[in-house]
C-alpha atoms as a PDB file:
ATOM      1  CA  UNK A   1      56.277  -2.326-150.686  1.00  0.00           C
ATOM      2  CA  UNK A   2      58.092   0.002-148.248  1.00  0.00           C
ATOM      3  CA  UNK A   3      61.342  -0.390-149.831  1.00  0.00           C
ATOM      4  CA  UNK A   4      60.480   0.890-153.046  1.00  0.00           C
ATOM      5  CA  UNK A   5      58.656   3.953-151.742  1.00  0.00           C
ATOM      6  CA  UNK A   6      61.202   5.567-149.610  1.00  0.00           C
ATOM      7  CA  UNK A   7      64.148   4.846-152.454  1.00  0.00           C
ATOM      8  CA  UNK A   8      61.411   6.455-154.732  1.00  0.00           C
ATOM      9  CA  UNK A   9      61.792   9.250-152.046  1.00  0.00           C
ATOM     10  CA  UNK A  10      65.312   9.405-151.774  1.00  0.00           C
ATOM     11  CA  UNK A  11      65.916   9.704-155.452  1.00  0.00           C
ATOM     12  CA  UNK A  12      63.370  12.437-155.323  1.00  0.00           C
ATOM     13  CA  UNK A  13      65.192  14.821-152.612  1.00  0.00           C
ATOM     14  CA  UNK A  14      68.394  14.054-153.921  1.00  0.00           C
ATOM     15  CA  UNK A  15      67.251  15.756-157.541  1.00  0.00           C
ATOM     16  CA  UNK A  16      66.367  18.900-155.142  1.00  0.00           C
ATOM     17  CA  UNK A  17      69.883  21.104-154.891  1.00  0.00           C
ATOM     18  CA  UNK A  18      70.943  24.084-153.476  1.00  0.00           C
ATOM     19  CA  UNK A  19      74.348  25.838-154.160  1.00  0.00           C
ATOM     20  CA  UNK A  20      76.143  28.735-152.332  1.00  0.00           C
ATOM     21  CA  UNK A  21      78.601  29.526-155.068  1.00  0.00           C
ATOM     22  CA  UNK A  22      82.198  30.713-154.713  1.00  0.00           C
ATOM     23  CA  UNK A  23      82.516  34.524-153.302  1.00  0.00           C
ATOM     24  CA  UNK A  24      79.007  34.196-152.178  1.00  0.00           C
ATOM     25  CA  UNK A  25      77.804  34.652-148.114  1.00  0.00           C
ATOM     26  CA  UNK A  26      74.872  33.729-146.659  1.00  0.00           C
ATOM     27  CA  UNK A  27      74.219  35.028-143.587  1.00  0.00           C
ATOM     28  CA  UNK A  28      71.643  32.965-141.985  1.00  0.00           C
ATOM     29  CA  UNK A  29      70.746  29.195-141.479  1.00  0.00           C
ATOM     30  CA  UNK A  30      69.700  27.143-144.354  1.00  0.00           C
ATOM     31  CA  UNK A  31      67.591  24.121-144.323  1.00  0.00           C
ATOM     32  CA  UNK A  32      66.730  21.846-147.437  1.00  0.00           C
ATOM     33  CA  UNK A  33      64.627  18.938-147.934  1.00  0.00           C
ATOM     34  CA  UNK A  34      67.180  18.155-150.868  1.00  0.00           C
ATOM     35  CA  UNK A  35      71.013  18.606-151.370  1.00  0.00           C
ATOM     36  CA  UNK A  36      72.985  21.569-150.347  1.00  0.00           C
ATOM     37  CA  UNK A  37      76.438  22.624-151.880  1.00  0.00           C
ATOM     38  CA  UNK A  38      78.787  25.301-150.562  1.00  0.00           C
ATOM     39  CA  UNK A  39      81.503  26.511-152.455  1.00  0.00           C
ATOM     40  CA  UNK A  40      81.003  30.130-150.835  1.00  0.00           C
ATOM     41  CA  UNK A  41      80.242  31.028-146.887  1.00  0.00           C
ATOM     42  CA  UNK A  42      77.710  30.147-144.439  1.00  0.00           C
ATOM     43  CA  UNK A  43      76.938  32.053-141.295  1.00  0.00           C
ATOM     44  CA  UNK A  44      74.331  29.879-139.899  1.00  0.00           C
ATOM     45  CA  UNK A  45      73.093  26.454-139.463  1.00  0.00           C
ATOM     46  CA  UNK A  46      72.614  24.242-142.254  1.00  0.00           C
ATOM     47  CA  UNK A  47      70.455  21.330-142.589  1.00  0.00           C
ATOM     48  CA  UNK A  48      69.685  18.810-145.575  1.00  0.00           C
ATOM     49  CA  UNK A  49      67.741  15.800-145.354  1.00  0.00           C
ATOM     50  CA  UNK A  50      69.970  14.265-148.770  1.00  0.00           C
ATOM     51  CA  UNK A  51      73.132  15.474-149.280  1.00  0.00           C
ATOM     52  CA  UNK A  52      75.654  17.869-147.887  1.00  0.00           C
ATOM     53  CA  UNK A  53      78.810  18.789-149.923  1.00  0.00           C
ATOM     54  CA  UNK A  54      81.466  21.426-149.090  1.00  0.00           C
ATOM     55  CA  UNK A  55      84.648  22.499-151.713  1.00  0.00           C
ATOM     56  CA  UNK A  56      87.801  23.464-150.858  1.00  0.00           C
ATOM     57  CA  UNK A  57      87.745  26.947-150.137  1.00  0.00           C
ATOM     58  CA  UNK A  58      84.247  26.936-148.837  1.00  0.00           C
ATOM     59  CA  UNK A  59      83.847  27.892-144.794  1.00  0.00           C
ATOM     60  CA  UNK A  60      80.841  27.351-143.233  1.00  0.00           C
ATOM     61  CA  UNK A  61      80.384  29.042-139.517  1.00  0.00           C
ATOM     62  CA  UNK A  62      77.745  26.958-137.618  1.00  0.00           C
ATOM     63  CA  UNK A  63      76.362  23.383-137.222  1.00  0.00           C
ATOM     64  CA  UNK A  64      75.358  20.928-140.304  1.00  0.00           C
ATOM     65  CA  UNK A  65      72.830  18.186-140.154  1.00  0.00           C
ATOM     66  CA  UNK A  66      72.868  15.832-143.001  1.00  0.00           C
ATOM     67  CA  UNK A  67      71.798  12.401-144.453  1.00  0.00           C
ATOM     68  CA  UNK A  68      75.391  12.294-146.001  1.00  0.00           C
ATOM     69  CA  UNK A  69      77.964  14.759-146.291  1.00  0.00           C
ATOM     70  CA  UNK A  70      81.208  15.283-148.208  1.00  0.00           C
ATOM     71  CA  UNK A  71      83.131  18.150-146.589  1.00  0.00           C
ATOM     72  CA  UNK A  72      86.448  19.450-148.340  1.00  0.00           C
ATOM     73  CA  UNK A  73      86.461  22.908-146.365  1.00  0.00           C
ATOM     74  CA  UNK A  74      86.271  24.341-143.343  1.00  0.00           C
ATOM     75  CA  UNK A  75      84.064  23.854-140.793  1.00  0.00           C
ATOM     76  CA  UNK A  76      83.521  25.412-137.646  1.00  0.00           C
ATOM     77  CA  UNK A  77      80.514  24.368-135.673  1.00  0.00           C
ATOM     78  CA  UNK A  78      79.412  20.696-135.063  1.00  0.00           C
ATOM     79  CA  UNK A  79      78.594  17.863-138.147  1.00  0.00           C
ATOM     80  CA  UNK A  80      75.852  15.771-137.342  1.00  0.00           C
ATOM     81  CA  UNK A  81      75.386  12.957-140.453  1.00  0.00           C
ATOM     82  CA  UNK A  82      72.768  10.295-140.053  1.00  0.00           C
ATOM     83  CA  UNK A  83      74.522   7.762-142.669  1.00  0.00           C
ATOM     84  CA  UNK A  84      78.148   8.735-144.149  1.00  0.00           C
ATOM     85  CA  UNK A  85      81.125  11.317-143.353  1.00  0.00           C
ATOM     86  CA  UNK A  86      83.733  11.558-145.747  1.00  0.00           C
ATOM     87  CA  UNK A  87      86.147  14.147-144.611  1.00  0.00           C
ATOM     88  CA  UNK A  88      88.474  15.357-147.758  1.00  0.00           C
ATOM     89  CA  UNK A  89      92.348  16.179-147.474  1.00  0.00           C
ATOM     90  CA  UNK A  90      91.862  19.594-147.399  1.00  0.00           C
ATOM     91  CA  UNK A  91      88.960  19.378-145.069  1.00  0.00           C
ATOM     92  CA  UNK A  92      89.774  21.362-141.382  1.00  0.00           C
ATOM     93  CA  UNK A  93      86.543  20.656-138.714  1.00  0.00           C
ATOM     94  CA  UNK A  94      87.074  22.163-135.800  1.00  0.00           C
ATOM     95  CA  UNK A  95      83.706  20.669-133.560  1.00  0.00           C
ATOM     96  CA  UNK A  96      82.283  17.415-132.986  1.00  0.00           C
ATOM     97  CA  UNK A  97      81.084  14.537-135.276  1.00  0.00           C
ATOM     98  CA  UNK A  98      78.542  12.620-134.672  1.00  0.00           C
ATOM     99  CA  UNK A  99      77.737  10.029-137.470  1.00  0.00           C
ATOM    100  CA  UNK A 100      77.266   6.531-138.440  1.00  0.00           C
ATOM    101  CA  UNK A 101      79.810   5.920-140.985  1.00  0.00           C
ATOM    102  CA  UNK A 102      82.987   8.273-141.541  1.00  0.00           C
ATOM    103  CA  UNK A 103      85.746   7.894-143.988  1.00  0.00           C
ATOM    104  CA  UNK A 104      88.715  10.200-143.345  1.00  0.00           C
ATOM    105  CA  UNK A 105      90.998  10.896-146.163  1.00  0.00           C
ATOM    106  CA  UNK A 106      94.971  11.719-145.349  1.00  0.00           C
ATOM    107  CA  UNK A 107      95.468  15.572-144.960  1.00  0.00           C
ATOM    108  CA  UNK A 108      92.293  16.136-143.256  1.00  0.00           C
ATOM    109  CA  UNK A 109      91.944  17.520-140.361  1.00  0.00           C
ATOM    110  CA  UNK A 110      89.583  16.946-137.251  1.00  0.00           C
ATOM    111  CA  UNK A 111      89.796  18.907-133.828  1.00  0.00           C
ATOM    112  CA  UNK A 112      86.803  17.506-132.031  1.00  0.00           C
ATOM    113  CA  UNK A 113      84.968  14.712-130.373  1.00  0.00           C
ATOM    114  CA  UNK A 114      83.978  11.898-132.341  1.00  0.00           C
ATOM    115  CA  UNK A 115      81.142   9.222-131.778  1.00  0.00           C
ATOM    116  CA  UNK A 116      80.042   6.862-134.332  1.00  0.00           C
ATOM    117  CA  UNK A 117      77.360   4.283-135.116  1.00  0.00           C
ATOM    118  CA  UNK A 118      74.763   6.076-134.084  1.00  0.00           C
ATOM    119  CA  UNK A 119      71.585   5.074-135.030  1.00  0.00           C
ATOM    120  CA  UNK A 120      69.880   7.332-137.858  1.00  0.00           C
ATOM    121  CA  UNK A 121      67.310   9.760-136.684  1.00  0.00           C
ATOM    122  CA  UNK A 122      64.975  11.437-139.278  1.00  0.00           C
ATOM    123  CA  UNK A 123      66.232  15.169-139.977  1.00  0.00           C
ATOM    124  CA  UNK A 124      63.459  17.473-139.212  1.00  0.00           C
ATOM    125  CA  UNK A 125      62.611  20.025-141.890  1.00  0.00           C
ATOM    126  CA  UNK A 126      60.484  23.141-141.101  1.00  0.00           C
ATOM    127  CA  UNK A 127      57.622  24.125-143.812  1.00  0.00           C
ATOM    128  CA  UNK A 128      58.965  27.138-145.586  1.00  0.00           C
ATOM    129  CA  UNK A 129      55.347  29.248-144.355  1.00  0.00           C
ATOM    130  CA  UNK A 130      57.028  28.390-140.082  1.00  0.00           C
ATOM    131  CA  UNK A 131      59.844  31.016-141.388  1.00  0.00           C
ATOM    132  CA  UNK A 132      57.431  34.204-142.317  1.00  0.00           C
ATOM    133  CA  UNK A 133      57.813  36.835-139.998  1.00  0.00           C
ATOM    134  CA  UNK A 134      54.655  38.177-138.491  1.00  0.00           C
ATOM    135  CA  UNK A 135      53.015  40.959-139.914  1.00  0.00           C
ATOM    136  CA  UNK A 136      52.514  43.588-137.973  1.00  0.00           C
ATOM    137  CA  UNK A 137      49.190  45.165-137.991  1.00  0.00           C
ATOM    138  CA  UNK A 138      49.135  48.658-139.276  1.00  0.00           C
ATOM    139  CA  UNK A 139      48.041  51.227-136.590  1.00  0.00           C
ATOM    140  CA  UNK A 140      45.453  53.903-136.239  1.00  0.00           C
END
């Protein structure tokens, strides 16, 4: 009974994507209860509870928490992936990985500390409505 409702669930978030396209920046930390795909830049943090992927040229500035991840660019900050790590050829991290699985293709490189088989922890999400900023109230 279980089974069937949380691959019902991870079908669902991984139909959820997000995409920093090429010569785009974000300035800021992203979080996604779906997918998330850089091709651009990322100044910030980013979190997604399905799927991370990263192209080629794409640089991203700051941690990333993930279910999985495929990273092909640069990264620096630490990579946190609860299930698999594939690490492209032209991928450079320069942190620490912490993940259960991780695949690590020739030409890639890795200038960290590395622990595997951790087990799985549930990424944490914040509700869009903990972001607003408080309003201020108007004065007399």
């Amino acid at each position: 009974m279980f089974a069937k409702e949380d691959k019902k669930t991870n079908e669902e978030l991984s139909n959820i994507s997000n995409i920093i396209g090429r010569n785009t920046l974000l300035e800021g930390s992203i979080e996604s209860v779906g997918n998330i795909r850089v091709e651009g830049k990322v100044h910030g943090d980013t979190k997604a509870k399905a799927k991370f992927v990263m192209g080629s040229d794409a640089i991203v500035d700051g941690n990333v928490v993930a279910r999985n991840a495929e990273v092909a660019g640069k990264v620096n900050g630490n990579i946190t992936v609860s299930e698999l790590l594939i690490l492209k050829p032209s991928a450079i991290i320069q942190g620490d990985i912490l993940t259960n699985k991780l695949v690590v293709e020739p030409g890639a490189t890795f200038n960290g500390g590395c622990k595997m088989g951790h087990l799985a922890k549930d990424i944490d999400i914040a509700q869009p409505d903990t972001h607003r900023p408080q309003q201020i109230a108007q004065g007399a």
